[in-house]
PDB file of N, CA and C in Angstrom:
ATOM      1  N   UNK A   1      97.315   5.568  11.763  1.00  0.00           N
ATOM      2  CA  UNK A   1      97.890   6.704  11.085  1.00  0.00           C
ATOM      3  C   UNK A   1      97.268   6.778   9.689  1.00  0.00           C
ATOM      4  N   UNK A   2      96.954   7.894   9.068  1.00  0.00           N
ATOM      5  CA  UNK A   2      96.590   8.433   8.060  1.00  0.00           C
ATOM      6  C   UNK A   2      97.538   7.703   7.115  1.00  0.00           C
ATOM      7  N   UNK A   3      97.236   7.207   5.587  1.00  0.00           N
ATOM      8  CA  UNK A   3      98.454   7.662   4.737  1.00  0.00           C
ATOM      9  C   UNK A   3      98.673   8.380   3.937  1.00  0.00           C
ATOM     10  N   UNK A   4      97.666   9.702   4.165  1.00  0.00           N
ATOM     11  CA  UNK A   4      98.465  11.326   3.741  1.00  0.00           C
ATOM     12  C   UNK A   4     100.191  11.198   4.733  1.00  0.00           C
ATOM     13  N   UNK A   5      99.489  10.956   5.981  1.00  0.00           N
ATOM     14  CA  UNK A   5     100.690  11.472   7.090  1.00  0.00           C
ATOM     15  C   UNK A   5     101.708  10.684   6.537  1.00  0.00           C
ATOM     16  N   UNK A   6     101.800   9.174   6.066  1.00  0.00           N
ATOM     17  CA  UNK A   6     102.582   8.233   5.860  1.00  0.00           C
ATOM     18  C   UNK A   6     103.546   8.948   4.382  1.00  0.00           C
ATOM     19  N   UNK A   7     102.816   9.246   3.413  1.00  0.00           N
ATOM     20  CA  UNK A   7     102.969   9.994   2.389  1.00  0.00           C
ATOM     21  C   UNK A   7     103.943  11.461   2.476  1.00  0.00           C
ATOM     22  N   UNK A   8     103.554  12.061   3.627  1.00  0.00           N
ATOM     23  CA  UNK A   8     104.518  13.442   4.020  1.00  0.00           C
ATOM     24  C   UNK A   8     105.563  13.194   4.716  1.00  0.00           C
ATOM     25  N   UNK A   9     105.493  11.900   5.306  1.00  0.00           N
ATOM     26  CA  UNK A   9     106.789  11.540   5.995  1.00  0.00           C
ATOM     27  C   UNK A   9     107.834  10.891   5.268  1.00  0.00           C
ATOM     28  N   UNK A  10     107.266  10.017   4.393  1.00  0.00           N
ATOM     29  CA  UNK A  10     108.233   9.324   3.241  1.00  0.00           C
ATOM     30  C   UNK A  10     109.128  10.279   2.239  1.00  0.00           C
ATOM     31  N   UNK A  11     107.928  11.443   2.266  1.00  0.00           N
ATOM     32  CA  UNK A  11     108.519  12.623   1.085  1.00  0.00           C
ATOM     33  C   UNK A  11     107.896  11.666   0.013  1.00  0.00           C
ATOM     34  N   UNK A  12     106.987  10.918   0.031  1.00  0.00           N
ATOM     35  CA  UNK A  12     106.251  10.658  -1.306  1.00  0.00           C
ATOM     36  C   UNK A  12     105.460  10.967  -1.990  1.00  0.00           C
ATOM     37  N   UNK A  13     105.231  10.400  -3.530  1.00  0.00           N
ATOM     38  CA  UNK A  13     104.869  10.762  -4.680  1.00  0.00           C
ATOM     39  C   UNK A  13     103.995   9.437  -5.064  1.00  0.00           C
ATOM     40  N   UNK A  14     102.632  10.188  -5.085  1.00  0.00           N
ATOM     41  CA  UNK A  14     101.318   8.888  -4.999  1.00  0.00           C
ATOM     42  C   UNK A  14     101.284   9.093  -6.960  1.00  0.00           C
ATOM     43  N   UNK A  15     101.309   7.417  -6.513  1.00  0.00           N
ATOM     44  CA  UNK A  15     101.438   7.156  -8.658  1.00  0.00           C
ATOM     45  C   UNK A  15     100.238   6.942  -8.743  1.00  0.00           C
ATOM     46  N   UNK A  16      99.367   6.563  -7.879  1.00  0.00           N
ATOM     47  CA  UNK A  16      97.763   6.410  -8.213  1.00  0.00           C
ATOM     48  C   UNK A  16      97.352   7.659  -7.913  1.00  0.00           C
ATOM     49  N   UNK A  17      96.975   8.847  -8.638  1.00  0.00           N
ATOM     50  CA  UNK A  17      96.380   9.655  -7.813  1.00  0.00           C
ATOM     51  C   UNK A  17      94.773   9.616  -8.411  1.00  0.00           C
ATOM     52  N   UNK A  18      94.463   8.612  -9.216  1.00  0.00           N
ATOM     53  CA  UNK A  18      92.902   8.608  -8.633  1.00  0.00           C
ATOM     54  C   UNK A  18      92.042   7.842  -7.776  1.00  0.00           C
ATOM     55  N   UNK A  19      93.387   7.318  -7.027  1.00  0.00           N
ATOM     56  CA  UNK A  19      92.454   6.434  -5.782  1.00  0.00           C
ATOM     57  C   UNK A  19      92.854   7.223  -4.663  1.00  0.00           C
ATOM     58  N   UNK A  20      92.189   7.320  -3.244  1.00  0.00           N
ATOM     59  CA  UNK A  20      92.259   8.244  -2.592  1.00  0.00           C
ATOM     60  C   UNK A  20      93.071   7.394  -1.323  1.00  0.00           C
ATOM     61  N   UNK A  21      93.862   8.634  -1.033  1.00  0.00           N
ATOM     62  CA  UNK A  21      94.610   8.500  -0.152  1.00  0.00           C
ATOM     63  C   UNK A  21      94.063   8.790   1.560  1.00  0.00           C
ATOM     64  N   UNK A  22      93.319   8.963   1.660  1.00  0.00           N
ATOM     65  CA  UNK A  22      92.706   9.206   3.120  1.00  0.00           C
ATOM     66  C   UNK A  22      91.886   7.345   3.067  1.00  0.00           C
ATOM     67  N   UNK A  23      93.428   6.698   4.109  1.00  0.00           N
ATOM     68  CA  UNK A  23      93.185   5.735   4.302  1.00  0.00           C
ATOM     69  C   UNK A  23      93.997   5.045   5.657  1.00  0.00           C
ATOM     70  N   UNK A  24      93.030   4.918   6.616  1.00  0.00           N
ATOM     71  CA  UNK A  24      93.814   4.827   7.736  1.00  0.00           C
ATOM     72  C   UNK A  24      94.605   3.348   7.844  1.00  0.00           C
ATOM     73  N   UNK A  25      95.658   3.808   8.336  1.00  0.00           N
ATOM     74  CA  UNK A  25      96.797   2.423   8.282  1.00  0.00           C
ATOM     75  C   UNK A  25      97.108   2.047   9.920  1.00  0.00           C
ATOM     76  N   UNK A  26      97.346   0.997  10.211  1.00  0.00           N
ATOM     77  CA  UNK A  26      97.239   0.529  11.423  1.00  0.00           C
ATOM     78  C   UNK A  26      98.673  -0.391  11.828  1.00  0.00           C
ATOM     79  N   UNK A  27      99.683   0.138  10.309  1.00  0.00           N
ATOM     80  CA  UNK A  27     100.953  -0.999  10.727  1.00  0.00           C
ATOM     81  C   UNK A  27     101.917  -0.751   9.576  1.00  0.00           C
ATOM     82  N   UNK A  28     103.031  -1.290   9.839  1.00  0.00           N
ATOM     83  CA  UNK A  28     104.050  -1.554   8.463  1.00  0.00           C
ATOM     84  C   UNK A  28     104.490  -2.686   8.166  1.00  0.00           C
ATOM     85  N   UNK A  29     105.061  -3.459   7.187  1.00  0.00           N
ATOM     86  CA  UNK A  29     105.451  -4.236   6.735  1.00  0.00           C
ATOM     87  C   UNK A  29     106.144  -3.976   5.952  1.00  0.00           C
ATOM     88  N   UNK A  30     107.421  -4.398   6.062  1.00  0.00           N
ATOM     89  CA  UNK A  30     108.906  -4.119   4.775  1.00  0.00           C
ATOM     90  C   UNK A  30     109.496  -5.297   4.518  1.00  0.00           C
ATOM     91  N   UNK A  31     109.339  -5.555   2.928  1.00  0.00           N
ATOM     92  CA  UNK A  31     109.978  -6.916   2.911  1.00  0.00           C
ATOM     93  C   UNK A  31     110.395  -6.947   1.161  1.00  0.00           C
ATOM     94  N   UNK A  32     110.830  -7.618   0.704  1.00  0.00           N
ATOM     95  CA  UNK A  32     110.798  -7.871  -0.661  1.00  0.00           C
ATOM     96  C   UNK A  32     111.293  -9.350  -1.189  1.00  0.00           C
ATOM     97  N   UNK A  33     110.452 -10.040   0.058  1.00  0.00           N
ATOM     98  CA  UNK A  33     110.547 -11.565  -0.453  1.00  0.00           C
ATOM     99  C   UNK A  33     109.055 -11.685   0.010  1.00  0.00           C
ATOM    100  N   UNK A  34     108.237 -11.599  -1.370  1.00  0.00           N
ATOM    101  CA  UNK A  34     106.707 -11.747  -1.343  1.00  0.00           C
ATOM    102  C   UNK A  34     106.377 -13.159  -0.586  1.00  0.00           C
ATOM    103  N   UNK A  35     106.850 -14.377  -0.381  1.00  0.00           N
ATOM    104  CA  UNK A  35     106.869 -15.154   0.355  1.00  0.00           C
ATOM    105  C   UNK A  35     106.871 -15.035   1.860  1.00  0.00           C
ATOM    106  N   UNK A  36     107.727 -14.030   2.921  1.00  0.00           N
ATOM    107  CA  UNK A  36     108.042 -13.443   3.658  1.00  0.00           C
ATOM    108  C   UNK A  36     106.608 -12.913   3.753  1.00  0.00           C
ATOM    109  N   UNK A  37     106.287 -12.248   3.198  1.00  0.00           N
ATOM    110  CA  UNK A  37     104.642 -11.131   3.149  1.00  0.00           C
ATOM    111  C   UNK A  37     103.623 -11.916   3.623  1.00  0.00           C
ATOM    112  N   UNK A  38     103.260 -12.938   2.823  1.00  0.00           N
ATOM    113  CA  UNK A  38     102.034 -13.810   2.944  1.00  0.00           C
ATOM    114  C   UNK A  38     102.595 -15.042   4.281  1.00  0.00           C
ATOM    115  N   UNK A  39     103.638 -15.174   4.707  1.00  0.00           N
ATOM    116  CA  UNK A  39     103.197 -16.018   5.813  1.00  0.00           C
ATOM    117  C   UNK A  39     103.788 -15.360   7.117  1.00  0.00           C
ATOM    118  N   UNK A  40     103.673 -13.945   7.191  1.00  0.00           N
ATOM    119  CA  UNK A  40     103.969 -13.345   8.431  1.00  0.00           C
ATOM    120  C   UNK A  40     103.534 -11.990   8.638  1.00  0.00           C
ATOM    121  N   UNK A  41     102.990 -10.803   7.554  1.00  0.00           N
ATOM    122  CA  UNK A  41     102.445 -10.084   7.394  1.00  0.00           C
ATOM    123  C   UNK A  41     101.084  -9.980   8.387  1.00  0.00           C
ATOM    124  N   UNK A  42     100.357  -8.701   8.799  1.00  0.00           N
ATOM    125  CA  UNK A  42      99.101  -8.509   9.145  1.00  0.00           C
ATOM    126  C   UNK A  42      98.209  -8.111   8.289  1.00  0.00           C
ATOM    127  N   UNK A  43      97.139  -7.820   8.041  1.00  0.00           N
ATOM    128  CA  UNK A  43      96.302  -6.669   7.867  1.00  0.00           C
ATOM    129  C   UNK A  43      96.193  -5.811   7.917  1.00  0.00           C
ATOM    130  N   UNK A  44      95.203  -4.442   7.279  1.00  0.00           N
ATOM    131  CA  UNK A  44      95.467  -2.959   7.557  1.00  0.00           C
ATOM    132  C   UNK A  44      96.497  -2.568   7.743  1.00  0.00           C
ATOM    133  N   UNK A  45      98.229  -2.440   6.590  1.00  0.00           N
ATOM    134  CA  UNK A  45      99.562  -2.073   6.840  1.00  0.00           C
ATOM    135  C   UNK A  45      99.867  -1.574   5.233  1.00  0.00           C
ATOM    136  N   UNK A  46     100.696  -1.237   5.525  1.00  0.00           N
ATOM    137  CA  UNK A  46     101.463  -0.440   4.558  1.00  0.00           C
ATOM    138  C   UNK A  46     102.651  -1.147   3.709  1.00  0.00           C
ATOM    139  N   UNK A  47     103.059  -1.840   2.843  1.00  0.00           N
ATOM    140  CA  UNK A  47     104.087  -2.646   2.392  1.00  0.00           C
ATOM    141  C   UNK A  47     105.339  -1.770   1.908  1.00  0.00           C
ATOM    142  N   UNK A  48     105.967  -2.025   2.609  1.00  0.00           N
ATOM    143  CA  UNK A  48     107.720  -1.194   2.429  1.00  0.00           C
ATOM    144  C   UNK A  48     108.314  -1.997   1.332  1.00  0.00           C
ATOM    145  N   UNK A  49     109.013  -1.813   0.306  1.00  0.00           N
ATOM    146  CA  UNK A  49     109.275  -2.725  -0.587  1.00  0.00           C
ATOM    147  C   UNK A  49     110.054  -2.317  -1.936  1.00  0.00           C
ATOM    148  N   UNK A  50     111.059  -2.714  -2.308  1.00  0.00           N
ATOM    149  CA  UNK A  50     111.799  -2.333  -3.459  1.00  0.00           C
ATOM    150  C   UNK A  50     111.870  -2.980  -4.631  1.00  0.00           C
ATOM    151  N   UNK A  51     110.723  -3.918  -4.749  1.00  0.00           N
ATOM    152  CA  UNK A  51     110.385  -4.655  -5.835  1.00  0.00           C
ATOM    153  C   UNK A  51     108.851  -3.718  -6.665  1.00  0.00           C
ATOM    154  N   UNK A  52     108.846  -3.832  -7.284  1.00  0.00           N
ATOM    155  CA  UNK A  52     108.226  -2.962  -8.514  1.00  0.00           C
ATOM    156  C   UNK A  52     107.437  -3.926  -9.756  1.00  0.00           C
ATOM    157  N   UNK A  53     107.123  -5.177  -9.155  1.00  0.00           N
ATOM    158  CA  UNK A  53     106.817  -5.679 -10.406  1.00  0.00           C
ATOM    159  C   UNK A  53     105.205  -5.824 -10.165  1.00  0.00           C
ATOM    160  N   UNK A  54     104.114  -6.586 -10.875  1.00  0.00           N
ATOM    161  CA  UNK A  54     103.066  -6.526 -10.609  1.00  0.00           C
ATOM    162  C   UNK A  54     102.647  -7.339  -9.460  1.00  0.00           C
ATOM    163  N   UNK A  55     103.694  -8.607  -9.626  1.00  0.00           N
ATOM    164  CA  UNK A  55     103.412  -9.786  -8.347  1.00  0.00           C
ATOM    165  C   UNK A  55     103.317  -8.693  -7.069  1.00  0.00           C
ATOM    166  N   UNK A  56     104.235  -7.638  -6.662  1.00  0.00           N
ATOM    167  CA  UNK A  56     103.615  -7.407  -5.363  1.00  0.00           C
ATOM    168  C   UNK A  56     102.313  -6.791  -4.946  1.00  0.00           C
ATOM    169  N   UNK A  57     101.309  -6.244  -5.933  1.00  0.00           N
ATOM    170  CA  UNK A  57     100.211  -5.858  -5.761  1.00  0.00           C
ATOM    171  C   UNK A  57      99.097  -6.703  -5.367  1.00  0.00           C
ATOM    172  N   UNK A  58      99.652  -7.852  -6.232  1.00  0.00           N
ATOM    173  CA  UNK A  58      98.714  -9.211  -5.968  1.00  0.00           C
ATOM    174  C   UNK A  58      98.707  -9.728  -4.474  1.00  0.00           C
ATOM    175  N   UNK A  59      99.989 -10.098  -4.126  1.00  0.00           N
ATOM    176  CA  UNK A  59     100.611 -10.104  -2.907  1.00  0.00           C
ATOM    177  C   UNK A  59      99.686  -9.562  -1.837  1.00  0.00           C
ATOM    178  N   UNK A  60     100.001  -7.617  -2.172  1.00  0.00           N
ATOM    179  CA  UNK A  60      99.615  -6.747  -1.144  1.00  0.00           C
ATOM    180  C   UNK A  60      97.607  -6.840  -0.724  1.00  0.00           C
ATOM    181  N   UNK A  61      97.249  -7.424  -2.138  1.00  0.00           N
ATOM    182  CA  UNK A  61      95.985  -7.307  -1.827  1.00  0.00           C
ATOM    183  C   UNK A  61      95.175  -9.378  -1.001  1.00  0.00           C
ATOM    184  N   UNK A  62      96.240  -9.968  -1.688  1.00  0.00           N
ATOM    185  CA  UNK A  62      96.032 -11.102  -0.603  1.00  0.00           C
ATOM    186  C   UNK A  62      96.280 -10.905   0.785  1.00  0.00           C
ATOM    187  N   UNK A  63      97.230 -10.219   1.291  1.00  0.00           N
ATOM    188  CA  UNK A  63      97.634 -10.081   2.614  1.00  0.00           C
ATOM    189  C   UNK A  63      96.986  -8.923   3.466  1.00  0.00           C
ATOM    190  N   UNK A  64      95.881  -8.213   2.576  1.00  0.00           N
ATOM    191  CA  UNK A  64      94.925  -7.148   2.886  1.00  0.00           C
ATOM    192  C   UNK A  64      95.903  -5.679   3.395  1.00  0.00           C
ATOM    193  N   UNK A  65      96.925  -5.614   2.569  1.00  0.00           N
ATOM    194  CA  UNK A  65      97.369  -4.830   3.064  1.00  0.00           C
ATOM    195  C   UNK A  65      96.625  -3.150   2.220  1.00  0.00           C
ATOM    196  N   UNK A  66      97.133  -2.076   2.829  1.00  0.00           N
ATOM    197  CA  UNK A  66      96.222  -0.358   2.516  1.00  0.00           C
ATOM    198  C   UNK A  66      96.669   0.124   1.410  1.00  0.00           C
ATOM    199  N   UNK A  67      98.369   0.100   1.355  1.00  0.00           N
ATOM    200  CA  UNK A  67      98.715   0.757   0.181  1.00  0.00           C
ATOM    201  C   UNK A  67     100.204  -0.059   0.180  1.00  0.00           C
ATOM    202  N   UNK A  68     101.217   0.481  -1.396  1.00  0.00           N
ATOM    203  CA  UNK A  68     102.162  -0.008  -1.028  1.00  0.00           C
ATOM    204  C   UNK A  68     103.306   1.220  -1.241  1.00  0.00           C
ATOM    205  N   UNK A  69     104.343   1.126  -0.781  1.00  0.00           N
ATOM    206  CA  UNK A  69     105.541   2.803  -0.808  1.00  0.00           C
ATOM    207  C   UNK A  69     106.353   1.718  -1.178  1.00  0.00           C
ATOM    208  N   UNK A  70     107.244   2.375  -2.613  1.00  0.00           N
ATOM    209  CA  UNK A  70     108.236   1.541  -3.055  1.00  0.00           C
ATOM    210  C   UNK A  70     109.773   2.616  -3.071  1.00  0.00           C
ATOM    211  N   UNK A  71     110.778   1.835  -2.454  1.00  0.00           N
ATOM    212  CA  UNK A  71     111.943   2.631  -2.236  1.00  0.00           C
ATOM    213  C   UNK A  71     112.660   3.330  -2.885  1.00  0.00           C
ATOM    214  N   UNK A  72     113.643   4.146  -2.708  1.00  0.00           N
ATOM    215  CA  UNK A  72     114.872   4.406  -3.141  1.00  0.00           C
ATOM    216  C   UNK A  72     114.167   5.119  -4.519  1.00  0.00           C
ATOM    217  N   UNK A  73     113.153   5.855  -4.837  1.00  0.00           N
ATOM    218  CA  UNK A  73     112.705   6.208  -5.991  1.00  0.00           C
ATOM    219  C   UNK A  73     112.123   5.306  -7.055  1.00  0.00           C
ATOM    220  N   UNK A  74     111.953   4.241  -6.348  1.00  0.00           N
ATOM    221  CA  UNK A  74     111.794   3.308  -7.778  1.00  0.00           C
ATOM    222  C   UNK A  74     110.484   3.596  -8.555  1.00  0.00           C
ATOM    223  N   UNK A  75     110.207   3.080  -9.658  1.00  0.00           N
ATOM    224  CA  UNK A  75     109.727   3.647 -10.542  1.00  0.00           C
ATOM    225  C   UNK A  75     108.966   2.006 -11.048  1.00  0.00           C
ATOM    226  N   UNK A  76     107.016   1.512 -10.602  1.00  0.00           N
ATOM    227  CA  UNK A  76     106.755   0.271 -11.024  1.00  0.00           C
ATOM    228  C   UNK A  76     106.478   0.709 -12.705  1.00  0.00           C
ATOM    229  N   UNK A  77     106.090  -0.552 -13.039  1.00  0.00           N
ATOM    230  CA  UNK A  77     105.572  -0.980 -14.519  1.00  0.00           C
ATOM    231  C   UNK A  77     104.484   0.137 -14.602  1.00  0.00           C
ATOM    232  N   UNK A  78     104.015  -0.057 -16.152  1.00  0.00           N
ATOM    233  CA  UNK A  78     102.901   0.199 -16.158  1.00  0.00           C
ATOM    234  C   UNK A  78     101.873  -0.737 -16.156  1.00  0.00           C
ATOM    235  N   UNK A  79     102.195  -1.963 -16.245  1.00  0.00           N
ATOM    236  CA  UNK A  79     101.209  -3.239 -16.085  1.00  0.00           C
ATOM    237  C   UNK A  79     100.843  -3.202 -13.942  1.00  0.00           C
ATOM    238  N   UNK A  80     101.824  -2.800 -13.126  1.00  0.00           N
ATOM    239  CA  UNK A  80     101.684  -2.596 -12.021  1.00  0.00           C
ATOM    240  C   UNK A  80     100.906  -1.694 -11.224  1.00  0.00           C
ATOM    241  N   UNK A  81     100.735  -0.624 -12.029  1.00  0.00           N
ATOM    242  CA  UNK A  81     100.195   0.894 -11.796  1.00  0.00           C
ATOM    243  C   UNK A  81      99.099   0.860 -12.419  1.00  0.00           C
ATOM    244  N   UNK A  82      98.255  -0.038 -13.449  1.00  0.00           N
ATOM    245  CA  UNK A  82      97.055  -0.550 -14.130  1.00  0.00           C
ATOM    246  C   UNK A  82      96.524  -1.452 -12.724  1.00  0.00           C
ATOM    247  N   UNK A  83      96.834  -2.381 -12.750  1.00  0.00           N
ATOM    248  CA  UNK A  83      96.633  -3.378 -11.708  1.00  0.00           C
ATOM    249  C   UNK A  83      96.353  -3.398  -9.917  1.00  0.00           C
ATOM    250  N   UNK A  84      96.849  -1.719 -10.074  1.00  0.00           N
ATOM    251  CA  UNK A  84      96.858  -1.340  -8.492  1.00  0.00           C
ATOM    252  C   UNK A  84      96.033  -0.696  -8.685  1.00  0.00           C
ATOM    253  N   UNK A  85      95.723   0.102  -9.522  1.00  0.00           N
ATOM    254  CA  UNK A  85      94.391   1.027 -10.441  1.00  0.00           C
ATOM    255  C   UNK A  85      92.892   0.207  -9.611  1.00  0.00           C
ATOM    256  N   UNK A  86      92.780  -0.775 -10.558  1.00  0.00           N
ATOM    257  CA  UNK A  86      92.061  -2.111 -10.669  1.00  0.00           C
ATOM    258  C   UNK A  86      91.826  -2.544  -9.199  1.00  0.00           C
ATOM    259  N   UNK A  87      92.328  -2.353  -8.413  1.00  0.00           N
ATOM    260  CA  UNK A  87      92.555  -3.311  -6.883  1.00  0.00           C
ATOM    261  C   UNK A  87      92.451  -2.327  -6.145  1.00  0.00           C
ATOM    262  N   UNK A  88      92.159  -0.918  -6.286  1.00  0.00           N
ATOM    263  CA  UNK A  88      92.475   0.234  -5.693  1.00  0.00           C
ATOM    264  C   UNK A  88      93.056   0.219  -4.053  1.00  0.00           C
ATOM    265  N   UNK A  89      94.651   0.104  -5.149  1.00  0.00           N
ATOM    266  CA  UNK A  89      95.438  -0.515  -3.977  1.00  0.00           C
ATOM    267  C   UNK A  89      96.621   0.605  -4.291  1.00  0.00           C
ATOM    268  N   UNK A  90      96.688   2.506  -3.354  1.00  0.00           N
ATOM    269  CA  UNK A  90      97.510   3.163  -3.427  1.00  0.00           C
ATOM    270  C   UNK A  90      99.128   2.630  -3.669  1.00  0.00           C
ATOM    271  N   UNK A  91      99.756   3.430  -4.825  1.00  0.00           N
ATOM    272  CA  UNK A  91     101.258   3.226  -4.784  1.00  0.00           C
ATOM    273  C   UNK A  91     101.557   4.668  -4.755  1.00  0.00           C
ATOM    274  N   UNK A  92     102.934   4.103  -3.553  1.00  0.00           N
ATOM    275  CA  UNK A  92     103.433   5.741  -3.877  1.00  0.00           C
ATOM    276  C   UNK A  92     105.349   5.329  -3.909  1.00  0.00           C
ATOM    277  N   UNK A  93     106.030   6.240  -4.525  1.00  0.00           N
ATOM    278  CA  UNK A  93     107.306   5.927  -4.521  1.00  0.00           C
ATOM    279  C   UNK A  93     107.587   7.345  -3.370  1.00  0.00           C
ATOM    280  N   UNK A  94     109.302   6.784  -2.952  1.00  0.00           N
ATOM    281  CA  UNK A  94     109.773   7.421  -2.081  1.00  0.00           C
ATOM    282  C   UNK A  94     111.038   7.864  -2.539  1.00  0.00           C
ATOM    283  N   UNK A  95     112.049   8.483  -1.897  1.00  0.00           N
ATOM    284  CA  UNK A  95     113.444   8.810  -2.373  1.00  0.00           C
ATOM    285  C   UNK A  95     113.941   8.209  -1.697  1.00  0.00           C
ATOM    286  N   UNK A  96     113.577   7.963  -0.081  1.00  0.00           N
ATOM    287  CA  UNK A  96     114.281   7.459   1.121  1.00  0.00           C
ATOM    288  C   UNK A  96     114.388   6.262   0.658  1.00  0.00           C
ATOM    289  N   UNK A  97     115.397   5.152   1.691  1.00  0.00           N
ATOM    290  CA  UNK A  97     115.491   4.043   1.502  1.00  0.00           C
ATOM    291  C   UNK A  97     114.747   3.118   2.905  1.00  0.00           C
ATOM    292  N   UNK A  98     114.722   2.027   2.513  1.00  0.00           N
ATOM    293  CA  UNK A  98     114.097   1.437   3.941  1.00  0.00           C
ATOM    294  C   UNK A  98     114.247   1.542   5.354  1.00  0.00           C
ATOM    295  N   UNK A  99     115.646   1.515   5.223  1.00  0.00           N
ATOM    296  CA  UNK A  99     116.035   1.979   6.744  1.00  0.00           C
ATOM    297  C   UNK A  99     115.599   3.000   6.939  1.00  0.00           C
ATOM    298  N   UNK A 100     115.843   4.066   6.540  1.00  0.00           N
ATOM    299  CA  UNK A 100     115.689   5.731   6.990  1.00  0.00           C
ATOM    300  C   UNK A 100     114.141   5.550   7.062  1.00  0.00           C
ATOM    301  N   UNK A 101     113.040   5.456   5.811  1.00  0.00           N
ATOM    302  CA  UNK A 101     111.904   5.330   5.877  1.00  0.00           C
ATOM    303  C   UNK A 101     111.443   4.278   7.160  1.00  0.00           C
ATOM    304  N   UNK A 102     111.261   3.448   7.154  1.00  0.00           N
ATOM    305  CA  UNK A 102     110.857   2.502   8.448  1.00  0.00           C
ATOM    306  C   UNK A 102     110.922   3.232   9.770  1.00  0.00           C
ATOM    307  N   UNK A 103     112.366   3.810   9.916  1.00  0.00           N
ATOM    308  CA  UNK A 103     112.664   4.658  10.670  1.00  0.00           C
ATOM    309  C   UNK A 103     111.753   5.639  10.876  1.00  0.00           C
ATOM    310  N   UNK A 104     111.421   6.465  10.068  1.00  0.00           N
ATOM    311  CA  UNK A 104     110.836   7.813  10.603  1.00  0.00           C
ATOM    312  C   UNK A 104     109.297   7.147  10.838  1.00  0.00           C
ATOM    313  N   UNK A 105     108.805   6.257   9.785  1.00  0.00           N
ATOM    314  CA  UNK A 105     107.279   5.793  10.354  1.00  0.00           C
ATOM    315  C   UNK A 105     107.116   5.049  11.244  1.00  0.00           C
ATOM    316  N   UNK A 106     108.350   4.616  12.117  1.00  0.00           N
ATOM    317  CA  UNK A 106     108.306   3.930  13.232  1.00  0.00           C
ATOM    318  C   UNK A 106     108.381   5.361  14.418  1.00  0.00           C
ATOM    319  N   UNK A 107     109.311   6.050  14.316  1.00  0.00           N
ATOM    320  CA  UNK A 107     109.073   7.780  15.260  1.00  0.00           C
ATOM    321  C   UNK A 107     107.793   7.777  15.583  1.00  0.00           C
ATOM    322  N   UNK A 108     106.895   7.600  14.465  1.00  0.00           N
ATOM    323  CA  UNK A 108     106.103   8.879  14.399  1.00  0.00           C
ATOM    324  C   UNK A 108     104.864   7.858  15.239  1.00  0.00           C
ATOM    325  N   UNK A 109     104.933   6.362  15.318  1.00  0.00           N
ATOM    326  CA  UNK A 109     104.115   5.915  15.950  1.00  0.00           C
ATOM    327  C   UNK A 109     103.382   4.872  14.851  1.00  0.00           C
ATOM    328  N   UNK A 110     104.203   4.673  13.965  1.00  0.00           N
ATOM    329  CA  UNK A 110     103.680   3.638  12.937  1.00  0.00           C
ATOM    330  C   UNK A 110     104.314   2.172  14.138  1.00  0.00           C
ATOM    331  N   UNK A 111     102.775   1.377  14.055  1.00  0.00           N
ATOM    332  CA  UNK A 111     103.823  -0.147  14.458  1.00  0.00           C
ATOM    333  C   UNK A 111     103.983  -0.535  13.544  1.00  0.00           C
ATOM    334  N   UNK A 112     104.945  -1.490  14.068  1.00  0.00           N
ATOM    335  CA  UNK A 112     105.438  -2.805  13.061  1.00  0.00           C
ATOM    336  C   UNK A 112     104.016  -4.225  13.123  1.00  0.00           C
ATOM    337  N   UNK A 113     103.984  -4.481  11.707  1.00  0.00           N
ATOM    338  CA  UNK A 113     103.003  -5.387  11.330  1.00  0.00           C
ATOM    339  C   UNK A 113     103.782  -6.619  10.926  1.00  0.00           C
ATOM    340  N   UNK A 114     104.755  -6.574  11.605  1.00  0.00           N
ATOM    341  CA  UNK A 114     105.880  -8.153  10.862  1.00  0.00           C
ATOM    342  C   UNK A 114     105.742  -9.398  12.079  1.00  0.00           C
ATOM    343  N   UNK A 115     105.377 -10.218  11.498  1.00  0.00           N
ATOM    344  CA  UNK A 115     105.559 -11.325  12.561  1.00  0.00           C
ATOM    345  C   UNK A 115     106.394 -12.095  12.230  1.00  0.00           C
ATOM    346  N   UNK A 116     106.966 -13.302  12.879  1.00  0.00           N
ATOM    347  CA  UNK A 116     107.613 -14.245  12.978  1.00  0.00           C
ATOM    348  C   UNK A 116     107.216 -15.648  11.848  1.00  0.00           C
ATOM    349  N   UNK A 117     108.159 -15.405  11.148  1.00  0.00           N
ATOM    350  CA  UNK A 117     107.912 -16.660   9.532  1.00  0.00           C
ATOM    351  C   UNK A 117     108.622 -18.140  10.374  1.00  0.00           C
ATOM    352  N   UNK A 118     107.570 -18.846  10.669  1.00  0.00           N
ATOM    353  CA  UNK A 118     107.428 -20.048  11.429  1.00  0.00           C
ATOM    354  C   UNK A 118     108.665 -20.820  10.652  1.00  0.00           C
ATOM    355  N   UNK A 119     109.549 -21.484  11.155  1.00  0.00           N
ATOM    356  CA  UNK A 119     110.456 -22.540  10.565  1.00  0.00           C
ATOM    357  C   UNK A 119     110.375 -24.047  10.585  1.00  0.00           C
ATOM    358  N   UNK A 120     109.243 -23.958  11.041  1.00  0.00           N
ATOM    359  CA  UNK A 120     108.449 -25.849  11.092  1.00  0.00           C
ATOM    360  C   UNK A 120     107.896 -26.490   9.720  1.00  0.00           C
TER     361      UNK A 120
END
């Protein structure tokens, strides 16, 4: 899936708009225990997430993820929105909240990119 399409479905608002959004995504991931991210996450996905600070960019670009959509309207740093700049790593905020969002990008044919966080 596109994440223009990901973007019109969220009802989001791209805070990077000089990195380009015609970027095909292949998954989702929603989490906001950056720990959670890096040992169960895929590649090529989208990070669902209501944390806003700079650590998740870092995060998103270790775990190779496309872009990240942050919930409920939230609103990152400007040290976050520099840094995603830098990593040209799309942010976009949403109004929806995770459930509802996950929801509709799961409809529409978004998979899920979450695996199983090993307990060994």
């Amino acid at each position: 899936m596109n994440l223009n399409d990901i973007i019109e479905l969220s009802e989001g608002e791209v805070l990077t708009p000089e990195l380009s959004t015609d970027v095909n995504i292949h998954g989702g991931y929603c989490a906001d225990l950056m720990s959670d991210v890096l040992a169960s996450s895929r590649p090529r996905a989208v990070l669902i997430t209501g944390l806003t600070n700079p650590q998740v960019v870092r995060t998103a670009q270790i775990a190779e993820f496309r872009a990240i959509i942050f919930i409920r309207g939230k609103q990152p740093q400007q040290e976050t929105i520099e840094i995603a700049i830098q990593e040209n790593m799309p942010l976009i905020t949403s109004p929806l909240g995770m459930f509802e969002l996950t929801g509709r990008l799961h409809d529409a044919g978004l998979k899920s990119y979450e695996g199983n966080v090993s307990t060994n």
